[in-house]
PDB file of N, CA and C in Angstrom:
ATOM      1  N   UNK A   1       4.695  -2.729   8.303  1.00  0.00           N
ATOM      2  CA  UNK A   1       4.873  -2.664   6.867  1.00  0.00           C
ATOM      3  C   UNK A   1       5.350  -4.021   6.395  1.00  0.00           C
ATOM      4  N   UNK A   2       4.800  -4.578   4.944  1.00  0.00           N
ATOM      5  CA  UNK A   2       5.584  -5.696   4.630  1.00  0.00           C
ATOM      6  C   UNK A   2       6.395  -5.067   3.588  1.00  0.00           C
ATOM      7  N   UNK A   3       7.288  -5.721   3.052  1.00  0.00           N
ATOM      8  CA  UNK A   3       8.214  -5.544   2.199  1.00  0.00           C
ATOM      9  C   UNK A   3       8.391  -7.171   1.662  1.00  0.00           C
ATOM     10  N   UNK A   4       8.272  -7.769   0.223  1.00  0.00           N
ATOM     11  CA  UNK A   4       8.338  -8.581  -0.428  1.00  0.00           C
ATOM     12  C   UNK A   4       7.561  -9.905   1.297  1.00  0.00           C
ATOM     13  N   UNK A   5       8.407 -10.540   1.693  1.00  0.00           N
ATOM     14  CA  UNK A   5       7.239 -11.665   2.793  1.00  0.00           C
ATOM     15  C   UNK A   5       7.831 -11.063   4.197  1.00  0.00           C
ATOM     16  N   UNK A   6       9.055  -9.760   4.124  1.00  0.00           N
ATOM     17  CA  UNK A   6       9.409  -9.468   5.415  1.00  0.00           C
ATOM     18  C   UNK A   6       8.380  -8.666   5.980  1.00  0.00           C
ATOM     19  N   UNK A   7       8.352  -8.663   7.209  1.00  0.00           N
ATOM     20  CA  UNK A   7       7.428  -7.997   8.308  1.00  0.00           C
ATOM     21  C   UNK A   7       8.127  -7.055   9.083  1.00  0.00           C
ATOM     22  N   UNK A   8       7.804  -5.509   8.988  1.00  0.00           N
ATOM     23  CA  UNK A   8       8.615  -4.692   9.235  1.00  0.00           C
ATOM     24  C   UNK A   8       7.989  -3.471  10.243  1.00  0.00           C
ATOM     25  N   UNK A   9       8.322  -3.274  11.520  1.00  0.00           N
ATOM     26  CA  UNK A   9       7.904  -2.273  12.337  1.00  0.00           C
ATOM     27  C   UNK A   9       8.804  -0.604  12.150  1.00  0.00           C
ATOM     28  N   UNK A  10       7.994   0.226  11.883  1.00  0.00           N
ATOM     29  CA  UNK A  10       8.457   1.284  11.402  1.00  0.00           C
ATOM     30  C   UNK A  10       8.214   2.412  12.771  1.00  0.00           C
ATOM     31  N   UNK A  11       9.324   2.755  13.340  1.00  0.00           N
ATOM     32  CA  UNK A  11       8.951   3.670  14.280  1.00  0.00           C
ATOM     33  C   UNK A  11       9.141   5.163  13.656  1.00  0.00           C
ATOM     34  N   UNK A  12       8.693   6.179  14.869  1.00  0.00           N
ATOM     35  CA  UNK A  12       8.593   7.350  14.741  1.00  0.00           C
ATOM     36  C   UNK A  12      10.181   7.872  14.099  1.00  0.00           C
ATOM     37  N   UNK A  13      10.001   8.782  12.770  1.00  0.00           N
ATOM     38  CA  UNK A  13      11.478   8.708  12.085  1.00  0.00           C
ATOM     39  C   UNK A  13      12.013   8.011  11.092  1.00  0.00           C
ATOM     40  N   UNK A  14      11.422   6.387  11.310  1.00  0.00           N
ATOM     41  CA  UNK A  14      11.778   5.536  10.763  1.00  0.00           C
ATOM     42  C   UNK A  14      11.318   5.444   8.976  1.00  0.00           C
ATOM     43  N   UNK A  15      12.162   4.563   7.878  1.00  0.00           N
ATOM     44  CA  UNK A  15      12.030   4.699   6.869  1.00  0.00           C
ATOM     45  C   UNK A  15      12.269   3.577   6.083  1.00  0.00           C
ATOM     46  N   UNK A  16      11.804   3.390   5.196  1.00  0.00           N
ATOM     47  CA  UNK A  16      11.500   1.799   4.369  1.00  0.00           C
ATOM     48  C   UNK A  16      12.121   2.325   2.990  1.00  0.00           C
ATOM     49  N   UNK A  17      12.829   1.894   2.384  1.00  0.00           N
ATOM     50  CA  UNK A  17      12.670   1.188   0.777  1.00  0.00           C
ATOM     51  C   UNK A  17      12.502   0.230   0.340  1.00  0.00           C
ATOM     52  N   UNK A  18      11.497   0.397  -0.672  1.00  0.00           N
ATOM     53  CA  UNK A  18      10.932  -0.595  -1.224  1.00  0.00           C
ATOM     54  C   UNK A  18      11.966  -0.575  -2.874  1.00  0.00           C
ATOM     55  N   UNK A  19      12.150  -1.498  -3.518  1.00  0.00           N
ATOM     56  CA  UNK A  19      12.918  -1.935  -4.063  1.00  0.00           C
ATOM     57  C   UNK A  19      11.478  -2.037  -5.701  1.00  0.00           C
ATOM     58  N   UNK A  20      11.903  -1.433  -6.529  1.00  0.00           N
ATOM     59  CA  UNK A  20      10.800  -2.028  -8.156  1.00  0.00           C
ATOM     60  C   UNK A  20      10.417  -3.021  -8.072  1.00  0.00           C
ATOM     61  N   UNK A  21       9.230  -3.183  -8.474  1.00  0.00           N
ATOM     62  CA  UNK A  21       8.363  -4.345  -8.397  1.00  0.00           C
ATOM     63  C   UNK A  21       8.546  -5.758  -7.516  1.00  0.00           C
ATOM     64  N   UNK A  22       8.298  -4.988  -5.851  1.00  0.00           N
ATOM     65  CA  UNK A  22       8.277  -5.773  -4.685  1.00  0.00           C
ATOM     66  C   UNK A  22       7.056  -5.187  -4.264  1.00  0.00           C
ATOM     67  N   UNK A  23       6.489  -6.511  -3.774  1.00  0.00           N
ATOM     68  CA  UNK A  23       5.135  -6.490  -3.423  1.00  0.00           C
ATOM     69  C   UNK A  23       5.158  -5.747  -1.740  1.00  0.00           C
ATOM     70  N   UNK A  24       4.410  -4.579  -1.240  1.00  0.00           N
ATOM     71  CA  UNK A  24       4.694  -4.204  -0.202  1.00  0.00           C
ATOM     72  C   UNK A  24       3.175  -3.642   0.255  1.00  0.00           C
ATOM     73  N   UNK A  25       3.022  -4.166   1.736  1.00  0.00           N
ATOM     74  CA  UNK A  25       1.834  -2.770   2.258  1.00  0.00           C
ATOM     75  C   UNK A  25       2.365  -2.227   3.521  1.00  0.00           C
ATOM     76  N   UNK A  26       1.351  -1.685   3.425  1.00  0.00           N
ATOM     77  CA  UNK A  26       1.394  -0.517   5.173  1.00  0.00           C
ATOM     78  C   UNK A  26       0.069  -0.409   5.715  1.00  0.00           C
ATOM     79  N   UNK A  27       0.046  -0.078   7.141  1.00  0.00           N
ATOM     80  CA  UNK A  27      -0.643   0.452   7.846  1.00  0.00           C
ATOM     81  C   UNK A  27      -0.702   0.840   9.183  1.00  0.00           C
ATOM     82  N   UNK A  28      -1.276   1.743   9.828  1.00  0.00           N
ATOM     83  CA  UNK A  28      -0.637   1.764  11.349  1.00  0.00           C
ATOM     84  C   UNK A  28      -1.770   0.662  12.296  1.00  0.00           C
ATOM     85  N   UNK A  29      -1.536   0.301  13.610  1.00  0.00           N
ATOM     86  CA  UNK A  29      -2.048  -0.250  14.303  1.00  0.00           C
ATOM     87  C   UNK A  29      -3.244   0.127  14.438  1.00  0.00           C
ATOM     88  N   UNK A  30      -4.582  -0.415  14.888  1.00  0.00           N
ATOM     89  CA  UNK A  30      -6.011   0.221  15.075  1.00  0.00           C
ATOM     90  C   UNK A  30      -5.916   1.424  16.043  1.00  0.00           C
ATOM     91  N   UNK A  31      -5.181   1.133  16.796  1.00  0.00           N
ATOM     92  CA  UNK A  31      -5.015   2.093  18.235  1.00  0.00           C
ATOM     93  C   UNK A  31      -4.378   2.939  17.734  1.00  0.00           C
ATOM     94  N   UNK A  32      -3.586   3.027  17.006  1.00  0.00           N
ATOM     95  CA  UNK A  32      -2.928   4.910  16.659  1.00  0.00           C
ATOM     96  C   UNK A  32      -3.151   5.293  15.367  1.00  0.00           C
ATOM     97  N   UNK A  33      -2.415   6.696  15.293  1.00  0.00           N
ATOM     98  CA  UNK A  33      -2.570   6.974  13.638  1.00  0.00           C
ATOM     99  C   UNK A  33      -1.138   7.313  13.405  1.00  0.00           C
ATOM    100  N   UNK A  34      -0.828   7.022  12.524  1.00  0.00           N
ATOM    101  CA  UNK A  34       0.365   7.269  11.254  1.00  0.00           C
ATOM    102  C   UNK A  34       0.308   8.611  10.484  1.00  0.00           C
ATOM    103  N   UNK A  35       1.850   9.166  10.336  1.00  0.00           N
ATOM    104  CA  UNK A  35       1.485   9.857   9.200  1.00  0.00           C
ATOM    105  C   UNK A  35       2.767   9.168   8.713  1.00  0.00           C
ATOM    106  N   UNK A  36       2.191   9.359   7.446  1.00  0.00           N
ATOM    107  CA  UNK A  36       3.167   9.060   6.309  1.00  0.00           C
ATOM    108  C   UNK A  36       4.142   9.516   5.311  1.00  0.00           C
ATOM    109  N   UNK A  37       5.078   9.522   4.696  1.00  0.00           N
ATOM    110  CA  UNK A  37       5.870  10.596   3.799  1.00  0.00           C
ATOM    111  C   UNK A  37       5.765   9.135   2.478  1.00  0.00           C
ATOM    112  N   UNK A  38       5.525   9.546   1.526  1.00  0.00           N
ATOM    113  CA  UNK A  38       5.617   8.560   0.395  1.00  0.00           C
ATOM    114  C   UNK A  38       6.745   9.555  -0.658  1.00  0.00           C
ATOM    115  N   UNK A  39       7.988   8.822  -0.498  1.00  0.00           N
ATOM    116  CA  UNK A  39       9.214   9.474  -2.108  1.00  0.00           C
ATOM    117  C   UNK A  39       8.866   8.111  -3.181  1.00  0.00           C
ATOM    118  N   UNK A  40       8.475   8.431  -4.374  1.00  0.00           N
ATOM    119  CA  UNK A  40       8.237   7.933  -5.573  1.00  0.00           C
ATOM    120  C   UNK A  40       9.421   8.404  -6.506  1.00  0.00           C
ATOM    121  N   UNK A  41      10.023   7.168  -6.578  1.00  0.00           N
ATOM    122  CA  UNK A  41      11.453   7.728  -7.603  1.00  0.00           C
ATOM    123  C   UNK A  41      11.477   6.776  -8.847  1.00  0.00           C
ATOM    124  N   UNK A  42      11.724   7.064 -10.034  1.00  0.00           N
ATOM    125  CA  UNK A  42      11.749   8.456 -10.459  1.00  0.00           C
ATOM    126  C   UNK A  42      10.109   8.773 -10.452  1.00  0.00           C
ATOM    127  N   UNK A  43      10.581   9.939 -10.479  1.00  0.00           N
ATOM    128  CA  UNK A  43       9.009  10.847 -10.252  1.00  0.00           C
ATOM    129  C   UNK A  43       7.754  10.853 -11.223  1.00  0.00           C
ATOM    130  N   UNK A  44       7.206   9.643 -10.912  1.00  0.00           N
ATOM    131  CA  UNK A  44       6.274   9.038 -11.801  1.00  0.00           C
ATOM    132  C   UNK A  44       4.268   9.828 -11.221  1.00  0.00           C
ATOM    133  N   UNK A  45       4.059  10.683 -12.283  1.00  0.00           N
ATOM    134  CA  UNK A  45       2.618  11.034 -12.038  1.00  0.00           C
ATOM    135  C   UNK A  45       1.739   9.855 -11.300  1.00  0.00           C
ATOM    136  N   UNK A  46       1.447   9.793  -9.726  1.00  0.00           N
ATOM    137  CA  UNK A  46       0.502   9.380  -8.805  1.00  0.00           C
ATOM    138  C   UNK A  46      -0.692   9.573  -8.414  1.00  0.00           C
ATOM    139  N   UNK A  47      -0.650  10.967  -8.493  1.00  0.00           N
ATOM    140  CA  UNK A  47      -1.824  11.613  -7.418  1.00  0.00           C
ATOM    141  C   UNK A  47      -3.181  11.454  -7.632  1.00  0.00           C
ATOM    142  N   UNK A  48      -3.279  11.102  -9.145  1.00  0.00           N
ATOM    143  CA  UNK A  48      -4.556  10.295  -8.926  1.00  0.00           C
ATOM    144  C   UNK A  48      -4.973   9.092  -8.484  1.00  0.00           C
ATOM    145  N   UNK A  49      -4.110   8.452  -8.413  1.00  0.00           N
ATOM    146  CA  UNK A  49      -4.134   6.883  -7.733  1.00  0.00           C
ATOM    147  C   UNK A  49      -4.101   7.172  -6.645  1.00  0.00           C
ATOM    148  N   UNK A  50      -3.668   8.077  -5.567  1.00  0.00           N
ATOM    149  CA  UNK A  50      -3.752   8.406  -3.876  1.00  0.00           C
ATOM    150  C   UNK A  50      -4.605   8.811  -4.171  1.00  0.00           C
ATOM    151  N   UNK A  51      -5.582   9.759  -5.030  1.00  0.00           N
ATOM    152  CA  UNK A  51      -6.982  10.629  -4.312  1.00  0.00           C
ATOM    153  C   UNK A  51      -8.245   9.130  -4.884  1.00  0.00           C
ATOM    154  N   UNK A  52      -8.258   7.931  -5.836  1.00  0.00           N
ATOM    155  CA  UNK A  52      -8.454   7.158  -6.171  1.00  0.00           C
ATOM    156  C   UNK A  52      -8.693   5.940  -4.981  1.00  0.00           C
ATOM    157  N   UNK A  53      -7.625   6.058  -4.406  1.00  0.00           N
ATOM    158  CA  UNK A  53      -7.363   4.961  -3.260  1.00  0.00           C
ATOM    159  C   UNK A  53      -8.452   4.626  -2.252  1.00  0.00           C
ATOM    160  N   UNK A  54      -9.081   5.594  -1.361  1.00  0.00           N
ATOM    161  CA  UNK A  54      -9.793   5.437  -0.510  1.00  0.00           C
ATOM    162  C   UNK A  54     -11.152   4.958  -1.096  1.00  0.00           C
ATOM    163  N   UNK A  55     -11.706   5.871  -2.103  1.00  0.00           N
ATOM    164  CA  UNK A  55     -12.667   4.746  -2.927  1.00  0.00           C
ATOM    165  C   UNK A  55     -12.788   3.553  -3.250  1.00  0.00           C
ATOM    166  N   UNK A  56     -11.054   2.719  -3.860  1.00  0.00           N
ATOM    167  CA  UNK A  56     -10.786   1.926  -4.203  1.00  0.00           C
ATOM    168  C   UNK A  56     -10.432   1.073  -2.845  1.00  0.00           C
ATOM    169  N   UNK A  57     -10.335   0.667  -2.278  1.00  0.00           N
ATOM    170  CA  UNK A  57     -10.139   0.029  -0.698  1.00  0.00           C
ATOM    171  C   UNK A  57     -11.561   0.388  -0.095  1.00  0.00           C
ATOM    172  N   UNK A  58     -12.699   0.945  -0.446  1.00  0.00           N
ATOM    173  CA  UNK A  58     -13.761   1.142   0.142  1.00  0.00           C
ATOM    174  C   UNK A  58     -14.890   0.174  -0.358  1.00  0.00           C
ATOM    175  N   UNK A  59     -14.377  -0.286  -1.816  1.00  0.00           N
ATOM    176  CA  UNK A  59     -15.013  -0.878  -2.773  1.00  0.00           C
ATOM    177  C   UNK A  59     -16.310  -0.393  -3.550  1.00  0.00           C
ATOM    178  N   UNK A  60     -16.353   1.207  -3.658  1.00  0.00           N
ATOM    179  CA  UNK A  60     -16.772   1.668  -4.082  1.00  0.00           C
ATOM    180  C   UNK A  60     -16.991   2.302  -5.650  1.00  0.00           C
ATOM    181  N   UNK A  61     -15.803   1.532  -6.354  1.00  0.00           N
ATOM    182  CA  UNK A  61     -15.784   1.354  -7.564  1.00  0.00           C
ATOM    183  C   UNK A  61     -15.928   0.140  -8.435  1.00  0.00           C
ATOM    184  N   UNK A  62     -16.667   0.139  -9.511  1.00  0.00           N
ATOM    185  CA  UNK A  62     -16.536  -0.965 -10.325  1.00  0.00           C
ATOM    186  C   UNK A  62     -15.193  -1.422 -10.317  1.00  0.00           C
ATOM    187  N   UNK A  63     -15.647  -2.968 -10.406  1.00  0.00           N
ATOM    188  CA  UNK A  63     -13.897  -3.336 -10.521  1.00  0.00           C
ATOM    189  C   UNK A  63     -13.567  -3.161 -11.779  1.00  0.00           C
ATOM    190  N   UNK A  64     -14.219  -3.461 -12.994  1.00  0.00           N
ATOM    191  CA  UNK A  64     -13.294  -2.378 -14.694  1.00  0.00           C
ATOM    192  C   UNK A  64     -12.674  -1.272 -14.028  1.00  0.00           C
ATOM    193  N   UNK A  65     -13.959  -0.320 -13.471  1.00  0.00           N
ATOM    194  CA  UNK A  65     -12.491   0.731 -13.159  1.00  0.00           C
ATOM    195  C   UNK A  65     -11.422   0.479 -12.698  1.00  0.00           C
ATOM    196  N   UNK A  66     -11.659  -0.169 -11.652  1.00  0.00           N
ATOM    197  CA  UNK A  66     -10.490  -0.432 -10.470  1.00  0.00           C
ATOM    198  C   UNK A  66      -9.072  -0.905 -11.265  1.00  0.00           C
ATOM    199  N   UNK A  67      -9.511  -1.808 -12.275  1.00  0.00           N
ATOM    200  CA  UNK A  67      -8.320  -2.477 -13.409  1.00  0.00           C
ATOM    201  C   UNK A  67      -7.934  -1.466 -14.129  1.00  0.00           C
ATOM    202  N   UNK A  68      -8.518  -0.898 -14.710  1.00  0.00           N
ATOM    203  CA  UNK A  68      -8.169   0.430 -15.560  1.00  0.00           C
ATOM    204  C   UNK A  68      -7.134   1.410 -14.614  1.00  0.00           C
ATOM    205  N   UNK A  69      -7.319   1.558 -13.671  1.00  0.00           N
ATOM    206  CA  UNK A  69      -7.125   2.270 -12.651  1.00  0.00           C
ATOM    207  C   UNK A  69      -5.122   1.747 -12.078  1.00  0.00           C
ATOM    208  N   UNK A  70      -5.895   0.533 -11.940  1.00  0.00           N
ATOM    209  CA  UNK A  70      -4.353  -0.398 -12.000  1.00  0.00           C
ATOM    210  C   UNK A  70      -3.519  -0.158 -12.614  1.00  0.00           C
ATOM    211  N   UNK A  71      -3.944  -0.403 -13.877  1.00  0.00           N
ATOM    212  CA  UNK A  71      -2.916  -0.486 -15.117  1.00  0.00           C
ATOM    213  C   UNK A  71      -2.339   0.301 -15.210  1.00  0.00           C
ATOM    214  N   UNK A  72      -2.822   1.555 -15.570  1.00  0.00           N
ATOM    215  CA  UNK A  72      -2.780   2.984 -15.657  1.00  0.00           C
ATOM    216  C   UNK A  72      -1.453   3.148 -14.963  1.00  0.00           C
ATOM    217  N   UNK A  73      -1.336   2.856 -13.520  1.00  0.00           N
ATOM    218  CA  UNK A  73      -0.878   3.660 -12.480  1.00  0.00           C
ATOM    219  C   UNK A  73      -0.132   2.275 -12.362  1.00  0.00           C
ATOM    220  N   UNK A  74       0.112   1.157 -12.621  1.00  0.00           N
ATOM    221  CA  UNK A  74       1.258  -0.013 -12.711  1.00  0.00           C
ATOM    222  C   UNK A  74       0.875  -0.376 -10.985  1.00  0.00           C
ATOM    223  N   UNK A  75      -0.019  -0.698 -10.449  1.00  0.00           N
ATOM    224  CA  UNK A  75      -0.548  -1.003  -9.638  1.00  0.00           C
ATOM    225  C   UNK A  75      -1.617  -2.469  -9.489  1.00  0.00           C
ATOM    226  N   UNK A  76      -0.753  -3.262  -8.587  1.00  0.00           N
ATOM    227  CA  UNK A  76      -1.770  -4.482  -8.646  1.00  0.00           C
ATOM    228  C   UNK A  76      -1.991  -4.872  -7.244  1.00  0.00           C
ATOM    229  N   UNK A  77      -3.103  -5.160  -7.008  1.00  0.00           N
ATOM    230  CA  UNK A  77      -3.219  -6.013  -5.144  1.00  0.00           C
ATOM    231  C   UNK A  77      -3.042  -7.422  -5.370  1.00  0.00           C
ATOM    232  N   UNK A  78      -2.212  -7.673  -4.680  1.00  0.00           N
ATOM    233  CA  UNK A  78      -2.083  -9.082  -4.964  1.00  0.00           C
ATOM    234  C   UNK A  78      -2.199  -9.998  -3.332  1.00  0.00           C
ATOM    235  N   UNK A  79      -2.350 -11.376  -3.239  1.00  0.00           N
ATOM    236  CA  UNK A  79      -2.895 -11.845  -2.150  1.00  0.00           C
ATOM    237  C   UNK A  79      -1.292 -11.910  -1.468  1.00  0.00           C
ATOM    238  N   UNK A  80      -1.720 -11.957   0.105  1.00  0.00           N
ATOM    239  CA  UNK A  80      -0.023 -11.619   1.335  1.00  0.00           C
ATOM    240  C   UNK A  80      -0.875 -12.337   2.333  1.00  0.00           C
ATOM    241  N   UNK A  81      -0.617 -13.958   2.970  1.00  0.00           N
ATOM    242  CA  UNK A  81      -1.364 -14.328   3.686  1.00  0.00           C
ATOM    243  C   UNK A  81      -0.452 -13.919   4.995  1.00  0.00           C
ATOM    244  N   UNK A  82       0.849 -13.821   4.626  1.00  0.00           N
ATOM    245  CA  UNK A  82       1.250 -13.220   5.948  1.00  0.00           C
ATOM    246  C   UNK A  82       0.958 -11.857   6.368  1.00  0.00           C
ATOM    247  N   UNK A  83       0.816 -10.785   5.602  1.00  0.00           N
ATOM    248  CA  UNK A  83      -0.014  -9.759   5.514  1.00  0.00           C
ATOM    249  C   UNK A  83      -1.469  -9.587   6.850  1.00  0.00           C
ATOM    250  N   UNK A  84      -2.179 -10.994   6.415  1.00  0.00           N
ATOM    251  CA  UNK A  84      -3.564 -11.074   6.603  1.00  0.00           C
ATOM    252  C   UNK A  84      -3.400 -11.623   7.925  1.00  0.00           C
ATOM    253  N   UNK A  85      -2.270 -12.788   8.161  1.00  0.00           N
ATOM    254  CA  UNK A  85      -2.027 -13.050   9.738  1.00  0.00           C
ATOM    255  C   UNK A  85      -1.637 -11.963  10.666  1.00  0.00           C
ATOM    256  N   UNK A  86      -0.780 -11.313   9.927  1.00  0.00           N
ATOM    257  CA  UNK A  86       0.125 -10.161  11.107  1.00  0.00           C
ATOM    258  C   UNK A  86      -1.370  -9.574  11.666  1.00  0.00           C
ATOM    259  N   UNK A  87      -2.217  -9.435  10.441  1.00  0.00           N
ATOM    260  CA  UNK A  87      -3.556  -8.477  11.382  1.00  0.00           C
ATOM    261  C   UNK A  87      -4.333  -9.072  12.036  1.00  0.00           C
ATOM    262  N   UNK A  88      -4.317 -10.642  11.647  1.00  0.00           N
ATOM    263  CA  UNK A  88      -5.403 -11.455  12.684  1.00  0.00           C
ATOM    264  C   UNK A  88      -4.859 -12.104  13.631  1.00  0.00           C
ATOM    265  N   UNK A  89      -3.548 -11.745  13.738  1.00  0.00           N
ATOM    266  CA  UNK A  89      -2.793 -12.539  15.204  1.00  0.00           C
ATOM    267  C   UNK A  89      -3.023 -11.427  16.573  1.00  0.00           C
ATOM    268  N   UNK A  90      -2.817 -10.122  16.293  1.00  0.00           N
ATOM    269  CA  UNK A  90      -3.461  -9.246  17.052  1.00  0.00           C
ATOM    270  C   UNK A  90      -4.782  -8.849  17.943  1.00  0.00           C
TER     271      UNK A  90
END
């Protein structure tokens, strides 16, 4: 997981906060699978942006939508070259 430029290993149990408008991703290793628990506080309407997501990371939507989509849901991808190393140093 990153959290703002930290690089963060999350084990089984383990738990992250992310802090308002800090840039953060996730994912599990190629070799295993993850499950995930996501708490959204305060309890801000999501669930269309998670059922949205896999389309949107598939690039299967216009990008207008994809912005619309953003906005909407206060959601932006923004570039993490350390992000992009952690996966290509592997």
């Amino acid at each position: 997981m990153m959290v703002g430029a930290e690089l963060i290993t999350v084990g089984k149990g383990g738990y992250v906060v992310v802090p308002p408008g800090v840039r953060h991703a996730f994912a599990e290793p190629p070799e295993l699978a993850a499950n995930v628990l996501i708490t959204l506080t305060p309890g801000i309407e999501r669930f269309d942006y998670f059922r949205a997501l896999p389309d949107i990371l598939r690039g299967e939507l216009p990008p207008e939508e994809v912005g619309r989509i953003h906005e909407r849901y206060d959601v932006h991808f923004v570039d993490a070259p350390e992000w992009d190393e952690s996966f290509n140093a592997g």
